[in-house]
N, C-alpha and C. Protein backbone atom coordinates (compact mmCIF):
# COMPACT_ATOMS: atom_id res chain seq x y z
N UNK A 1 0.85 -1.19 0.00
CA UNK A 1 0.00 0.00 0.00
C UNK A 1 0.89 1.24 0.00
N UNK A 2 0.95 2.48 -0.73
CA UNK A 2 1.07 3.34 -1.08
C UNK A 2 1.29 4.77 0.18
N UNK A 3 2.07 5.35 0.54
CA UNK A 3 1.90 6.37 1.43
C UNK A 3 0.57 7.02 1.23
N UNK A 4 -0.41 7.21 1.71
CA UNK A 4 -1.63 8.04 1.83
C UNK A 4 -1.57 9.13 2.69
N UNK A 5 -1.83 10.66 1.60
CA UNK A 5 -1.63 11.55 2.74
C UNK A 5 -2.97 11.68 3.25
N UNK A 6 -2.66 12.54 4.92
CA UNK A 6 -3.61 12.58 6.14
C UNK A 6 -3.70 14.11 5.75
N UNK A 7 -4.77 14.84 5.45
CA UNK A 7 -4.89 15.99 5.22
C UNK A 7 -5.53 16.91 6.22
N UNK A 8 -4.96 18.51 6.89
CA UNK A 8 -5.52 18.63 7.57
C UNK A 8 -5.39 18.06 9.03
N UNK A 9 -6.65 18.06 9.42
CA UNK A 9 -6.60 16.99 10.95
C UNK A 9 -7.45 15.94 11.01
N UNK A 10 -7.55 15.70 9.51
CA UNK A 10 -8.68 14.54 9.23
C UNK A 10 -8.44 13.44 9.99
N UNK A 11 -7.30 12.92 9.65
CA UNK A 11 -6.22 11.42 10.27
C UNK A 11 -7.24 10.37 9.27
N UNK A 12 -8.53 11.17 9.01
CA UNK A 12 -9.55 9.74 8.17
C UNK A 12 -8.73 8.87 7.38
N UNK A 13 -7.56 8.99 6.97
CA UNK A 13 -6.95 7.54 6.34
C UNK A 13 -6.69 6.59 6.95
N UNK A 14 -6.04 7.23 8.59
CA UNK A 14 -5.13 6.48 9.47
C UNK A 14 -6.63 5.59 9.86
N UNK A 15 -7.61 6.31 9.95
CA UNK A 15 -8.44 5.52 10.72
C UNK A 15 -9.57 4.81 9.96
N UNK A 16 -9.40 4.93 8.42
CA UNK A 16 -9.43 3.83 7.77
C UNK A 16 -8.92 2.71 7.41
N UNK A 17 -7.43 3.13 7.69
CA UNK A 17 -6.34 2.00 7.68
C UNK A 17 -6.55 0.95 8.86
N UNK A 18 -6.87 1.65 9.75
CA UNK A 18 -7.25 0.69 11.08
C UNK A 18 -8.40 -0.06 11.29
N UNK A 19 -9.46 0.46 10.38
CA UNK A 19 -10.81 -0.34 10.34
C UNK A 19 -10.64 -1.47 9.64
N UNK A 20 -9.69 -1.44 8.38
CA UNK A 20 -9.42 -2.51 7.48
C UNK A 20 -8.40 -3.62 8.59
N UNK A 21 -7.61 -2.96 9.03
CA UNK A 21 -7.33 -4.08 9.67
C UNK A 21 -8.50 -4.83 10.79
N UNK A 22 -8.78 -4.04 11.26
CA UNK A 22 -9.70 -4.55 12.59
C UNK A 22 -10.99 -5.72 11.73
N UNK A 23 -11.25 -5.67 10.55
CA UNK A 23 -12.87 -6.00 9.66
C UNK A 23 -12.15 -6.80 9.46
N UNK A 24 -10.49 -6.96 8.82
CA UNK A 24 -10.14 -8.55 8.31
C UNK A 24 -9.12 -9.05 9.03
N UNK A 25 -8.66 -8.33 10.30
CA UNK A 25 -8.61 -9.39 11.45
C UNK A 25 -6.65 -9.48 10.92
N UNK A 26 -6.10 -8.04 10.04
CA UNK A 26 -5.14 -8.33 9.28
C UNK A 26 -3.75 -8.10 10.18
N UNK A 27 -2.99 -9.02 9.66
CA UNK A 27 -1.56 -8.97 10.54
C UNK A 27 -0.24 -8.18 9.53
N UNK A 28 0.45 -7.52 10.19
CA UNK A 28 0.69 -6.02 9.03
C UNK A 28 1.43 -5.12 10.28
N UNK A 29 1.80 -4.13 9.25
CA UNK A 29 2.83 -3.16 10.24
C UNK A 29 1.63 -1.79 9.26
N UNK A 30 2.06 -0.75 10.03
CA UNK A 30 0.67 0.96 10.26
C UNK A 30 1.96 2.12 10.47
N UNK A 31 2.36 2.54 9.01
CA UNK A 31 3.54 3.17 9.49
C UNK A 31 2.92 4.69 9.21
N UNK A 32 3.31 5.87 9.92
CA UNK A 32 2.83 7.12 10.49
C UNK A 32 3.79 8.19 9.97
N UNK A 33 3.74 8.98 9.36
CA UNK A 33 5.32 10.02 9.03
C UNK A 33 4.10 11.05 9.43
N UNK A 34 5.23 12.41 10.25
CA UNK A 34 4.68 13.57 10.52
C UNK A 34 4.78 14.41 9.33
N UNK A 35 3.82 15.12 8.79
CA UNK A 35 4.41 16.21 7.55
C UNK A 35 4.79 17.19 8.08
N UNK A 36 4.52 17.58 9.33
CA UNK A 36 5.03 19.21 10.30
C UNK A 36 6.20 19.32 10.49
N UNK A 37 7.20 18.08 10.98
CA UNK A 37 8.20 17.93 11.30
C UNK A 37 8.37 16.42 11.68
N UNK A 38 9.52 16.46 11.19
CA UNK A 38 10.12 15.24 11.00
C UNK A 38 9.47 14.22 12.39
N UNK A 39 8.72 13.18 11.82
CA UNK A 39 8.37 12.12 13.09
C UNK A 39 7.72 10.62 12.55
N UNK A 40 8.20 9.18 13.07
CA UNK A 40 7.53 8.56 11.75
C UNK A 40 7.53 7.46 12.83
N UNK A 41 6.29 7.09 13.08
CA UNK A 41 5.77 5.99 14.04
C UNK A 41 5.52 4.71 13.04
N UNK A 42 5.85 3.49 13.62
CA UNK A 42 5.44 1.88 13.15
C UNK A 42 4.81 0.96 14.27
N UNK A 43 3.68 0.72 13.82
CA UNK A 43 2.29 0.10 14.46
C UNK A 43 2.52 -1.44 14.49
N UNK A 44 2.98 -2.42 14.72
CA UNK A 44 3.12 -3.87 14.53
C UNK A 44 1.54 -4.61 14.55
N UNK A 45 0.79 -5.04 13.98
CA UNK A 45 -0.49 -5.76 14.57
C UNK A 45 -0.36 -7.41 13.87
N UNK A 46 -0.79 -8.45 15.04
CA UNK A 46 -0.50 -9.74 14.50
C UNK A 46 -2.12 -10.24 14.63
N UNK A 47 -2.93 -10.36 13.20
CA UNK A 47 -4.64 -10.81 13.66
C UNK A 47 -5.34 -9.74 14.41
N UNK A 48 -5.23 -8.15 13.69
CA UNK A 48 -5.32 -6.86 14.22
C UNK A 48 -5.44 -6.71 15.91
N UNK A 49 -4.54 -7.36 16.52
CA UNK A 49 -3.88 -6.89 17.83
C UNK A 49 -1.85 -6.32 17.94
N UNK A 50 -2.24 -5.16 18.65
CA UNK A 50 -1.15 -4.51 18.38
C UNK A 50 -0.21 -5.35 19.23
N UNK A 51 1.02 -5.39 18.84
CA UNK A 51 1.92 -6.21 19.77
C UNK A 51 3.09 -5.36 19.62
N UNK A 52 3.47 -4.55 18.97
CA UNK A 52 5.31 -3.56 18.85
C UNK A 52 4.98 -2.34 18.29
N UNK A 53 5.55 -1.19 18.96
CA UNK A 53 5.74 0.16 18.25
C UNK A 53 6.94 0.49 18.44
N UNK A 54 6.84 1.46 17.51
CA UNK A 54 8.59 1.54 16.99
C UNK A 54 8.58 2.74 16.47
N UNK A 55 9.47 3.38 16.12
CA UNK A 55 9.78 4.64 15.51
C UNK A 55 11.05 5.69 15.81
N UNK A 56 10.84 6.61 15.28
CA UNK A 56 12.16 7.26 15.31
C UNK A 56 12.60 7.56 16.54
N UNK A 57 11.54 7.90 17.70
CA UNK A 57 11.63 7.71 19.37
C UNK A 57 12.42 6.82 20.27
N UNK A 58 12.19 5.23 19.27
CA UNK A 58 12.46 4.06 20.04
C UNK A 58 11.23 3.74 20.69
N UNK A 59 11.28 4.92 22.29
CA UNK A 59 10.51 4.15 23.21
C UNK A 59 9.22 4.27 22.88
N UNK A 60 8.47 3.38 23.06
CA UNK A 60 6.82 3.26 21.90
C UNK A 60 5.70 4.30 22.98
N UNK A 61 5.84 4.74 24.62
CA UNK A 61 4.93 5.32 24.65
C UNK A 61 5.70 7.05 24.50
N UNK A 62 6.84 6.84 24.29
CA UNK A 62 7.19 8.54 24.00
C UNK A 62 6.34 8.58 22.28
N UNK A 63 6.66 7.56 21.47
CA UNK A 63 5.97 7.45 20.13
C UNK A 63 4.33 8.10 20.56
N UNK A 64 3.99 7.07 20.94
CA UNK A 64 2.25 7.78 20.96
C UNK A 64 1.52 8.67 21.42
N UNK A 65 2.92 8.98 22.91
CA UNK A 65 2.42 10.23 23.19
C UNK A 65 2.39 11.10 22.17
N UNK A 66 3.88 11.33 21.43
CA UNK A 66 4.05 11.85 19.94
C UNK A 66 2.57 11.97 19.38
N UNK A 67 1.99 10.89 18.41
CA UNK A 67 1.10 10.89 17.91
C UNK A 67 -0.35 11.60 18.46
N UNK A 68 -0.18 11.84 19.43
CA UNK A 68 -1.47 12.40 19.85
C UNK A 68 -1.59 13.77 19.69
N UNK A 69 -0.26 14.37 19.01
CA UNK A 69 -0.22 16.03 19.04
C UNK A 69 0.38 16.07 17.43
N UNK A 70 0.12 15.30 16.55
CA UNK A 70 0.26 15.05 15.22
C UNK A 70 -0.72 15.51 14.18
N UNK A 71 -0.81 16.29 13.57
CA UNK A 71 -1.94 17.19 12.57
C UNK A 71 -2.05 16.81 11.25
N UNK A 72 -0.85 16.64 10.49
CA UNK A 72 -0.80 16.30 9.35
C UNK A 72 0.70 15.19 8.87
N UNK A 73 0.43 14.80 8.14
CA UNK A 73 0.89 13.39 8.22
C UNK A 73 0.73 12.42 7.01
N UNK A 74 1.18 11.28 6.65
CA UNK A 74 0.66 10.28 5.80
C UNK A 74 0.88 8.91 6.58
N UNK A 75 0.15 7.92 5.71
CA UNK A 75 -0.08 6.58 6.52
C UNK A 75 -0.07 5.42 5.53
N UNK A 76 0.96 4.72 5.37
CA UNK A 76 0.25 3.28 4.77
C UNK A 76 0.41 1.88 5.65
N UNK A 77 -0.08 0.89 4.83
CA UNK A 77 -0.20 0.17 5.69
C UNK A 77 1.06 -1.24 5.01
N UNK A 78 1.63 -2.26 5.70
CA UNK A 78 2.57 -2.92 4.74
C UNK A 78 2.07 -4.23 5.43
N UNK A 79 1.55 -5.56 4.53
CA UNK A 79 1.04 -6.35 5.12
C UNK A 79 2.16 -8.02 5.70
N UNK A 80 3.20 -7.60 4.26
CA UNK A 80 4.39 -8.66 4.55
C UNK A 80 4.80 -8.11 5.47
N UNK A 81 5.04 -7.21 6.29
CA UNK A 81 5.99 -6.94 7.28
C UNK A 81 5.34 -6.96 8.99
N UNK A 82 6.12 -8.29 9.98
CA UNK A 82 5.39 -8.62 10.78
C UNK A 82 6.94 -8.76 11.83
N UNK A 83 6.92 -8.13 12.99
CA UNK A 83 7.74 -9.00 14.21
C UNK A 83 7.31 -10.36 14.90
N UNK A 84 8.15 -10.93 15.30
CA UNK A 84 7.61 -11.99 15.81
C UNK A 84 8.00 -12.13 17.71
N UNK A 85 7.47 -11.03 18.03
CA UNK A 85 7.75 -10.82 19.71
C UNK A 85 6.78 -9.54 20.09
N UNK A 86 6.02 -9.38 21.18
CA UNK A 86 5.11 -8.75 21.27
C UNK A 86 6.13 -7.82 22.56
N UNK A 87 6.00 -6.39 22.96
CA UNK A 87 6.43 -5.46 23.72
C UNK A 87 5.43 -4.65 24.63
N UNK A 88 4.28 -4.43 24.06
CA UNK A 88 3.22 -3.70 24.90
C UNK A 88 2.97 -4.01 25.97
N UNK A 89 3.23 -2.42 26.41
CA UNK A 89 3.06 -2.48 27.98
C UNK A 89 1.55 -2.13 28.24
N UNK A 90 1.11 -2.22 29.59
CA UNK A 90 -0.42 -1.59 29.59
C UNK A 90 -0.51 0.22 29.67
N UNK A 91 1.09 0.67 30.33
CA UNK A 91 0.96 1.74 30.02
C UNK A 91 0.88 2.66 28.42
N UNK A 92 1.48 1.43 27.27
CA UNK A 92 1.30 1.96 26.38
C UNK A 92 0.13 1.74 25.43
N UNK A 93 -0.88 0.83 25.95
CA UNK A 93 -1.95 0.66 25.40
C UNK A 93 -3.34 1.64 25.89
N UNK A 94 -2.69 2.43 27.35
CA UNK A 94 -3.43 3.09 27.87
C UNK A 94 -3.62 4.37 27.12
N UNK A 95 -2.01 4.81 26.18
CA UNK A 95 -2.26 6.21 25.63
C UNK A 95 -2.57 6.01 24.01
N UNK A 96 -2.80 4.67 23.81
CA UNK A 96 -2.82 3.64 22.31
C UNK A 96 -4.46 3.92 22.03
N UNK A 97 -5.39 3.63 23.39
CA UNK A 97 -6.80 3.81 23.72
C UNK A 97 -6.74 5.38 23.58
N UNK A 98 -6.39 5.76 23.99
CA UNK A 98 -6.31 7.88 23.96
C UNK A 98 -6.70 8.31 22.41
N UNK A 99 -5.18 7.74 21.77
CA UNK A 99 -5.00 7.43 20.68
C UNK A 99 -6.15 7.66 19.40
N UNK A 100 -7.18 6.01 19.94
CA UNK A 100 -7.79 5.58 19.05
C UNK A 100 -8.95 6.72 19.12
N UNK A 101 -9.37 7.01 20.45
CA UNK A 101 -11.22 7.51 20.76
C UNK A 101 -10.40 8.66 20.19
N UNK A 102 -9.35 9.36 19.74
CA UNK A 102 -9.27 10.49 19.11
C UNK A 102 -9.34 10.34 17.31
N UNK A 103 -9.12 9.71 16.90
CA UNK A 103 -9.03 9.04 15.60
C UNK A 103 -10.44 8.86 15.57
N UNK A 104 -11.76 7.71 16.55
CA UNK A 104 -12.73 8.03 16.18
C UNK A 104 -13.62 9.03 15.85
N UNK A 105 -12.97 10.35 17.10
CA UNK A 105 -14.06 11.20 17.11
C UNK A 105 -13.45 12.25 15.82
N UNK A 106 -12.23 11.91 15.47
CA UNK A 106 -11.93 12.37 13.78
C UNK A 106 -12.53 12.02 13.04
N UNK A 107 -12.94 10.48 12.75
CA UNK A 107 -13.50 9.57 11.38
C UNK A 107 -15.04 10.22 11.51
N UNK A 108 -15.77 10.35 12.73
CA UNK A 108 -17.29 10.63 12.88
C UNK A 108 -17.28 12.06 12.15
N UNK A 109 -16.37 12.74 12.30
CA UNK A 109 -16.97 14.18 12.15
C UNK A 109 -17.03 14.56 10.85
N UNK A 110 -15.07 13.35 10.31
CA UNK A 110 -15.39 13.69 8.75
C UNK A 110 -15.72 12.53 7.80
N UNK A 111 -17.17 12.14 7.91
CA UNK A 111 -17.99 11.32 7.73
C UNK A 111 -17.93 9.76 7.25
N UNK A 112 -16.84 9.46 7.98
CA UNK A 112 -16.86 8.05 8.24
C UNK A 112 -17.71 7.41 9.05
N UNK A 113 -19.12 6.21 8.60
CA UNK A 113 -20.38 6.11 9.26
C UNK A 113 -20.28 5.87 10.68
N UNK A 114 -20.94 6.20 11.05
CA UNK A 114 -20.82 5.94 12.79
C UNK A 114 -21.28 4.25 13.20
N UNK A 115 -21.64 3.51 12.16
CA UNK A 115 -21.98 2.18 12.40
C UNK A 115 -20.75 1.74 12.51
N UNK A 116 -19.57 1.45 11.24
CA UNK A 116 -18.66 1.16 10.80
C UNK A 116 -17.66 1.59 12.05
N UNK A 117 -17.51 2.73 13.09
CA UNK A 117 -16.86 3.24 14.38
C UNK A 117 -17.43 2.27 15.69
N UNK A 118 -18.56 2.00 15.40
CA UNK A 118 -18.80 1.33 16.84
C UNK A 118 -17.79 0.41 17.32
N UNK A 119 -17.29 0.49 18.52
CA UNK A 119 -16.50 -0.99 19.20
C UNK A 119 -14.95 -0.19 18.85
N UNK A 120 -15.03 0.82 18.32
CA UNK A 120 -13.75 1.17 17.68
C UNK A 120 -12.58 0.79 18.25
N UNK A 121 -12.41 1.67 19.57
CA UNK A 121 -11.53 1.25 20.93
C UNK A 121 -11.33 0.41 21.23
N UNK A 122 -12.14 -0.47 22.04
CA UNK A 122 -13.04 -1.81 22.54
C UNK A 122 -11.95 -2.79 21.37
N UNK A 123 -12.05 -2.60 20.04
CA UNK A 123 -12.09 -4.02 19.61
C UNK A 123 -10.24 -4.26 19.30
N UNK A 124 -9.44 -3.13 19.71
CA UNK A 124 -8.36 -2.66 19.52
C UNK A 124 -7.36 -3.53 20.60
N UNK A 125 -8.16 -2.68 22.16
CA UNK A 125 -7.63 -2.52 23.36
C UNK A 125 -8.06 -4.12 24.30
N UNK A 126 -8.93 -4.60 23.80
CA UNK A 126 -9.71 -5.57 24.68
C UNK A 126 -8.69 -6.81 24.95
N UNK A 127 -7.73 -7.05 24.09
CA UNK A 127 -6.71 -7.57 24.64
C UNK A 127 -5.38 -7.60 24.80
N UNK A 128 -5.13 -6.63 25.03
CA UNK A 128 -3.99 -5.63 25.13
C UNK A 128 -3.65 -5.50 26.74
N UNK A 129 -2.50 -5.56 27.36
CA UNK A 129 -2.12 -5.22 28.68
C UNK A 129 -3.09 -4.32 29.54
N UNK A 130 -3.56 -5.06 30.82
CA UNK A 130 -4.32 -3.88 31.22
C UNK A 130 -3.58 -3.58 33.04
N UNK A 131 -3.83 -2.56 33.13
CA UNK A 131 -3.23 -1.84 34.32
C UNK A 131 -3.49 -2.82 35.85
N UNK A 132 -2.24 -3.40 36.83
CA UNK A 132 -2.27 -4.33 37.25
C UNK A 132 -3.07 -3.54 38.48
N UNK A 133 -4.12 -4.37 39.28
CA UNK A 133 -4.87 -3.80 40.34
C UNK A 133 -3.82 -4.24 41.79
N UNK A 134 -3.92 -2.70 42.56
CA UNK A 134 -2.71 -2.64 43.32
C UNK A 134 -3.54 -3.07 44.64
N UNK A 135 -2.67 -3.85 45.67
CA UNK A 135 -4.61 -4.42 46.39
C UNK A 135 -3.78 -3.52 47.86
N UNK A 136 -4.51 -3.26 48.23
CA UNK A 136 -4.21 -2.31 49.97
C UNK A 136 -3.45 -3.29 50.69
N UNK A 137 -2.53 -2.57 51.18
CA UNK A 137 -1.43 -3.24 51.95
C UNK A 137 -2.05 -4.41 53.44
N UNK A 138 -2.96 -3.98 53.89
CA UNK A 138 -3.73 -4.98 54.60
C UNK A 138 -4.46 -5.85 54.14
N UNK A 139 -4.63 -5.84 52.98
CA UNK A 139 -5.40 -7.06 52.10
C UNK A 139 -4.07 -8.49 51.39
N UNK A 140 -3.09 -7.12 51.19
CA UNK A 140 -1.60 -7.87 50.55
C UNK A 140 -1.00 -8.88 50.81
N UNK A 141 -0.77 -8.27 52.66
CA UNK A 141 0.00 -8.51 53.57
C UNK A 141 -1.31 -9.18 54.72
N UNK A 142 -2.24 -10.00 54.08
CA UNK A 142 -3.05 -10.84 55.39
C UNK A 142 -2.35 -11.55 56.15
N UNK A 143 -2.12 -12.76 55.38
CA UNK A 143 -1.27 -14.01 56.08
C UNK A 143 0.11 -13.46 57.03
N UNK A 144 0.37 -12.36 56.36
CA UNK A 144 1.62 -11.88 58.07
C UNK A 144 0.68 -11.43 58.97
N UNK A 145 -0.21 -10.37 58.90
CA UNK A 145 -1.27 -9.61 60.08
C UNK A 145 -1.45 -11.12 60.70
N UNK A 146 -2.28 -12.05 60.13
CA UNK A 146 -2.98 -13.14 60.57
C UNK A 146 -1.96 -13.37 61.65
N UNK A 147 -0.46 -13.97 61.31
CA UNK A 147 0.05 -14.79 61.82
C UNK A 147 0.57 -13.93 63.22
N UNK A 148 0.86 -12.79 63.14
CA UNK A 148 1.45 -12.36 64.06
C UNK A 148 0.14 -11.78 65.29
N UNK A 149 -1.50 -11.94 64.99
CA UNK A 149 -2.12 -11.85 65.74
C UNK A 149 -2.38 -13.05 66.15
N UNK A 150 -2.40 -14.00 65.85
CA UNK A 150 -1.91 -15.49 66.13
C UNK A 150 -1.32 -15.46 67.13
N UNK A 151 0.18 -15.21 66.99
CA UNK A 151 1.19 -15.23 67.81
C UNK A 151 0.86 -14.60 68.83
N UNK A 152 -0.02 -13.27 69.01
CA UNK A 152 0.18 -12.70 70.44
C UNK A 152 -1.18 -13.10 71.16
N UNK A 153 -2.07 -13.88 70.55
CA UNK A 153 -2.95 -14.53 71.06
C UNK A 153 -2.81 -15.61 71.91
N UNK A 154 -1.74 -16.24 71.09
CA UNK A 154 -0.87 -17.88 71.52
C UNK A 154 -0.70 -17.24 72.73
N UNK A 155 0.23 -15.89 73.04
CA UNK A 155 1.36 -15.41 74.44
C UNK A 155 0.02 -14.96 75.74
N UNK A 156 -0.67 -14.26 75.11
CA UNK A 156 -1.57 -13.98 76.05
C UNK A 156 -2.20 -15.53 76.85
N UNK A 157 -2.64 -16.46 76.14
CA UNK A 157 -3.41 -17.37 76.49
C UNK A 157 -2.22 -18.76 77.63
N UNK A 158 -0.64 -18.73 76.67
CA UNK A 158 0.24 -18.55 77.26
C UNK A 158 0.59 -18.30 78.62
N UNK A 159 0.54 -17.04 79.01
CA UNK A 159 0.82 -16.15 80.49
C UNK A 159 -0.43 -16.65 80.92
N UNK A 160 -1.99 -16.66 80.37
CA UNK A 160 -2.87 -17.47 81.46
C UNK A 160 -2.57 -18.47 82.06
N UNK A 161 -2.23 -19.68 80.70
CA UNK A 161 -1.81 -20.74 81.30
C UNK A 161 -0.74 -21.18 82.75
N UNK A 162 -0.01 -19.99 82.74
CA UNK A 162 1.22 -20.31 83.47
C UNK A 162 0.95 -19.86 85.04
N UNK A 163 -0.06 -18.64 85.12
CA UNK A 163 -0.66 -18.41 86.09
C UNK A 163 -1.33 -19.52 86.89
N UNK A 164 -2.22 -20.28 86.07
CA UNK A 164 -2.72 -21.18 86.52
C UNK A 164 -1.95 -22.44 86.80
N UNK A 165 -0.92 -22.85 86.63
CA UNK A 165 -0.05 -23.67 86.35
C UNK A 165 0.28 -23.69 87.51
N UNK A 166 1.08 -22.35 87.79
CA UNK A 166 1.83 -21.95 89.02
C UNK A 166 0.72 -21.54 90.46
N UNK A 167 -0.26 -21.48 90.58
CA UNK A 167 -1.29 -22.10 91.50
C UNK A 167 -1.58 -23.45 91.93
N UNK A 168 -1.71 -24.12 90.81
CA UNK A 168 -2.00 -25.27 90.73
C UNK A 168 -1.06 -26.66 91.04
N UNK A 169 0.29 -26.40 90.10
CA UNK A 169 0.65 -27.67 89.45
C UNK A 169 1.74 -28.05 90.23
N UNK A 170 2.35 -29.35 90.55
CA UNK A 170 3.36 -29.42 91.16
C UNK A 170 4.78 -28.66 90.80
N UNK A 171 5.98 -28.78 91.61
CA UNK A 171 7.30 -28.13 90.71
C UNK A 171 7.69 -28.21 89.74
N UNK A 172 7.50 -30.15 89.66
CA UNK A 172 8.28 -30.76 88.50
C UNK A 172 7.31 -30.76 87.55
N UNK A 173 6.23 -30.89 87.61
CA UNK A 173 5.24 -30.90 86.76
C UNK A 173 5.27 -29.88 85.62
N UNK A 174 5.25 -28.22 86.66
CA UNK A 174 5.43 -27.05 85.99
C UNK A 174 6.97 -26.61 85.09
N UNK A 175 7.65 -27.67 85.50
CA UNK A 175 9.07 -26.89 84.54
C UNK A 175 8.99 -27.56 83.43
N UNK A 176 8.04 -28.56 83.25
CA UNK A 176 7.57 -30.09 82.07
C UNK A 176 7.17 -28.60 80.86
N UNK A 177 5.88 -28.24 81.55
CA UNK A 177 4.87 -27.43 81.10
C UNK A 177 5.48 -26.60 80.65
N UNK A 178 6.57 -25.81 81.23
CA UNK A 178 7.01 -24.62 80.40
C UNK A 178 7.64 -24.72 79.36
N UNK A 179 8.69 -25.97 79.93
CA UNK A 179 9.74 -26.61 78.34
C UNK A 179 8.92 -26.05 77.46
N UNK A 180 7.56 -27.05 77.40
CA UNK A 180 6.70 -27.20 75.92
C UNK A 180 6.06 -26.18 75.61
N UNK A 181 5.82 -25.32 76.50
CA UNK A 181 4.97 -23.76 75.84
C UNK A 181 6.34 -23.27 75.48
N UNK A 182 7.68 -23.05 75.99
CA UNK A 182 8.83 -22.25 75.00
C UNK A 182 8.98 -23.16 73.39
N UNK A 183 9.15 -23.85 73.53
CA UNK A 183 9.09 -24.57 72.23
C UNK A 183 7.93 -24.69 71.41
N UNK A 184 6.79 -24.27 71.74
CA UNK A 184 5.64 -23.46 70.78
C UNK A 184 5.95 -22.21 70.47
N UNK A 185 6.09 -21.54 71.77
CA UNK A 185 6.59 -20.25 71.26
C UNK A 185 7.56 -19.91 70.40
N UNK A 186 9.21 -20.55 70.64
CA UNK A 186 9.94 -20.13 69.41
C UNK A 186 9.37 -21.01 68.44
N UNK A 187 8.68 -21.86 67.77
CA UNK A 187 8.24 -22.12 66.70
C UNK A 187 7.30 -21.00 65.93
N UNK A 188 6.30 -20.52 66.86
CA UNK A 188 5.75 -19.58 66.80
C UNK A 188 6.44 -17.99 66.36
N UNK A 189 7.40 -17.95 66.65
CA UNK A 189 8.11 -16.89 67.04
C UNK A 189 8.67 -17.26 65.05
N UNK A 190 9.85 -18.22 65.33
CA UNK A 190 10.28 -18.12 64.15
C UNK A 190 9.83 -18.28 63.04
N UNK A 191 8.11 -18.32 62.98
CA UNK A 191 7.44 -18.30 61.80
C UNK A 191 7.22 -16.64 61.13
N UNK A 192 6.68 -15.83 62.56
CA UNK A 192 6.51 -14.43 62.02
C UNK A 192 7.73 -13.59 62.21
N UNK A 193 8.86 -14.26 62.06
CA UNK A 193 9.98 -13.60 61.68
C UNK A 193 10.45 -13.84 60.58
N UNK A 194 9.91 -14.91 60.14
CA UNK A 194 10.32 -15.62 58.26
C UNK A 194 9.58 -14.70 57.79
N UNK A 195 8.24 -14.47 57.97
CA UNK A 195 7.15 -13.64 57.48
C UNK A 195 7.84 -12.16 57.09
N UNK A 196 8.12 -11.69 58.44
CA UNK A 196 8.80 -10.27 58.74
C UNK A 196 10.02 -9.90 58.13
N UNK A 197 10.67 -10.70 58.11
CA UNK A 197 11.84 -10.22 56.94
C UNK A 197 11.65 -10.82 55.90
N UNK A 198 10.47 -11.35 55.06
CA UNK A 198 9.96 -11.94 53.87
C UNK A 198 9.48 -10.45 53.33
N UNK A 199 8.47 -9.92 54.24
CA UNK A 199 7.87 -8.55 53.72
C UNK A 199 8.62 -7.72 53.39
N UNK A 200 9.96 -7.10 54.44
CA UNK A 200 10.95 -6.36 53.95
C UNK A 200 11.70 -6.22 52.87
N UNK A 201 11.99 -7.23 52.87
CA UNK A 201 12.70 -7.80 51.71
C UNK A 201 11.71 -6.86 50.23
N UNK A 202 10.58 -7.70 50.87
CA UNK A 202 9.72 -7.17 49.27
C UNK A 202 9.83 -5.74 49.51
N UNK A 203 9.84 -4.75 50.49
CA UNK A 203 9.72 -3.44 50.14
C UNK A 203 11.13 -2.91 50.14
């Protein structure tokens, strides 16, 4: 396919170029030249999912940030030319989505049908990296909270025991008894310290 110029702030080629891929599902490289000044983005898609961007930038979300402040331009599309390793991050599919709903609300205005736009985004982004959910440090970190309220449950119930022990129990009886509550305890003990410098570690 042929450089097609983007006239204006139409981009309507670019985002015809992208419907054709998306309708036949096509695996192909979406290459971008700025006409304002020198800038020339490459789109990788394998079965129209994006997997590599590339360009004169290198790094692919400095590229798209690029592209989002891009006016005039040309676009073709090259269908032999394919990588075989995918790079997308979710941060760069996040400004890839930016991207696209700007390209749609280009194609709508300059009268590309609004049937033919539906899903536009959606059918782009839907499996593409998505932003990892960060879970609250008390939700993270249960199984240490757990264990170490464990542990001071064990000590409290512990010091009851020994109270009563030492009312109760003979001499020899009671030094039996304690052996075996210290040897729960450092078992106890050296579990939420594996825990405790397990967490550190991670931060």
């Amino acid at each position: 396919m042929p450089w097609v110029c983007v006239p204006g702030r139409e981009w309507s080629a670019v985002t015809l170029a992208l419907l054709h891929i998306r309708d036949t599902r096509a695996t192909g490289r979406i290459s971008i030249r700025n006409a304002e000044r020198f800038g020339l983005a490459h789109l990788y898609f394998n079965a129209a999912r994006l997997i590599h961007i590339t360009g004169d930038k290198r790094a692919g979300e400095v590229i798209l940030n690029d592209l989002l402040t891009w006016s005039r331009g040309s676009v073709r599309f090259d269908a032999a030319l394919l990588v075989n390793y995918e790079t997308v991050t979710w941060q760069q599919a996040q400004i890839f989505a930016r991207w696209l709903a700007f390209l749609e609300m280009r194609g709508a205005m300059h009268g590309i049908p609004r049937a033919r736009l539906d899903g536009f985004v959606q059918s782009f982004t839907a499996n593409l990296p998505r932003q990892p959910i960060a879970l609250p440090e008390e939700i993270e970190y249960y199984d240490e909270h757990e264990e170490v309220a464990l542990a001071r449950q064990w000590q409290r119930l512990n010091e009851g025991i020994q109270h009563l022990i030492e009312r109760t129990v003979a001499e020899e009886q009671r030094q039996q008894l304690k052996q075996v509550s210290w040897r729960v305890n450092g078992v106890l003990l050296q579990r939420v310290t594996k825990r405790y410098n397990r967490h550190n570690r991670h931060n």
